[in-house]
C-alpha atoms as a PDB file:
ATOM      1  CA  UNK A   1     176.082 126.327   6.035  1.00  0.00           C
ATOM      2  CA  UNK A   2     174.038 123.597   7.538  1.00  0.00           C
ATOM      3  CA  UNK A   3     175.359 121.825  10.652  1.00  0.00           C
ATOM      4  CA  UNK A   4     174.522 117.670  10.578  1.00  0.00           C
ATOM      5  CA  UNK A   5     171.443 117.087  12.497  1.00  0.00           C
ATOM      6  CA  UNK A   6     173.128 115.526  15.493  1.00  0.00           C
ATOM      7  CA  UNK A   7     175.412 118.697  16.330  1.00  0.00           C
ATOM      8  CA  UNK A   8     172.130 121.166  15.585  1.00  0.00           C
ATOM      9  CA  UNK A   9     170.244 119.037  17.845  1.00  0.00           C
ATOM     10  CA  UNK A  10     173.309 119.521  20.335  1.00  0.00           C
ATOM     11  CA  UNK A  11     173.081 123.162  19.654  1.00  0.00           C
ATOM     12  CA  UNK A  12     169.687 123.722  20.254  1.00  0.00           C
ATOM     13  CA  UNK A  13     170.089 121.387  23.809  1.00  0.00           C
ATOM     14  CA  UNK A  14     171.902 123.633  24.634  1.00  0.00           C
ATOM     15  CA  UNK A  15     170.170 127.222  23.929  1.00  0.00           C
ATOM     16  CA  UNK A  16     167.081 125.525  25.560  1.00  0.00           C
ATOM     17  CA  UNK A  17     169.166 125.132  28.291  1.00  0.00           C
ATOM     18  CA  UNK A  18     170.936 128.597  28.520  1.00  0.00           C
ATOM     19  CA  UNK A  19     167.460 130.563  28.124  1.00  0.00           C
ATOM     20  CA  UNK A  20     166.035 128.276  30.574  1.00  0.00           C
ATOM     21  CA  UNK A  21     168.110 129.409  33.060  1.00  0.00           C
ATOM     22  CA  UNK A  22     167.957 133.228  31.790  1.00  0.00           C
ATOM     23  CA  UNK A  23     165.059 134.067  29.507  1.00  0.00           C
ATOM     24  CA  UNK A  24     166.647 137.217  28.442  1.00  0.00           C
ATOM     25  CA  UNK A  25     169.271 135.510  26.525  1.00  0.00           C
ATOM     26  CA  UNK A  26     166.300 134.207  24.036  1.00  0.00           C
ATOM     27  CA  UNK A  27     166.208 138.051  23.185  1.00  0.00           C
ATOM     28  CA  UNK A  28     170.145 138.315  22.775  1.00  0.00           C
ATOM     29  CA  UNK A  29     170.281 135.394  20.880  1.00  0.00           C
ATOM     30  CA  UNK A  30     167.652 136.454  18.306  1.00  0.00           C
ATOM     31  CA  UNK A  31     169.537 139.764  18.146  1.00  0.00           C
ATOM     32  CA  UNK A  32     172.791 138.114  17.428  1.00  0.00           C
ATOM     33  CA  UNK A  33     171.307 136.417  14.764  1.00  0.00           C
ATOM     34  CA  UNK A  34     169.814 139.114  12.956  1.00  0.00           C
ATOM     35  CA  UNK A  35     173.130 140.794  13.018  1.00  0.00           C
ATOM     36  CA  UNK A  36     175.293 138.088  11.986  1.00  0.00           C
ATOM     37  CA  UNK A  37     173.169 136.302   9.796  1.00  0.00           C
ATOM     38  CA  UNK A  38     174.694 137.385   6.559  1.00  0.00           C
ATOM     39  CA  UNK A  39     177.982 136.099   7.444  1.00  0.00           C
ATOM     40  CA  UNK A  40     179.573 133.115   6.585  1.00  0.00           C
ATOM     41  CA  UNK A  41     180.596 130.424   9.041  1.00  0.00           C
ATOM     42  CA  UNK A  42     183.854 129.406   9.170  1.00  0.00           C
ATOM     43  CA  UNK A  43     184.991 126.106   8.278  1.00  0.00           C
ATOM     44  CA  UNK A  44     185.858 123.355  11.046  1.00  0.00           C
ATOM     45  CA  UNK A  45     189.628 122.748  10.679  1.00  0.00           C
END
């Protein structure tokens, strides 16, 4: 699933952000996303 380009933009504002502030997280997020990259997203209610 593909998020509009405003709320990815949003998204990646924020990661920038987050592993700004703690480069490890960069690592942690790339892991994350390897694991869970297989799996579907859920739908916005």
């Amino acid at each position: 699933m593909r998020l509009p380009g405003r709320e990815q933009r949003a998204l990646d504002r924020i990661e920038q952000a987050l592993v700004a502030e703690d480069p490890r997280l960069g690592v942690r997020f790339a892991f994350f996303t390897m694991l869970t990259r297989h799996e579907a997203i859920p739908e916005a209610p």
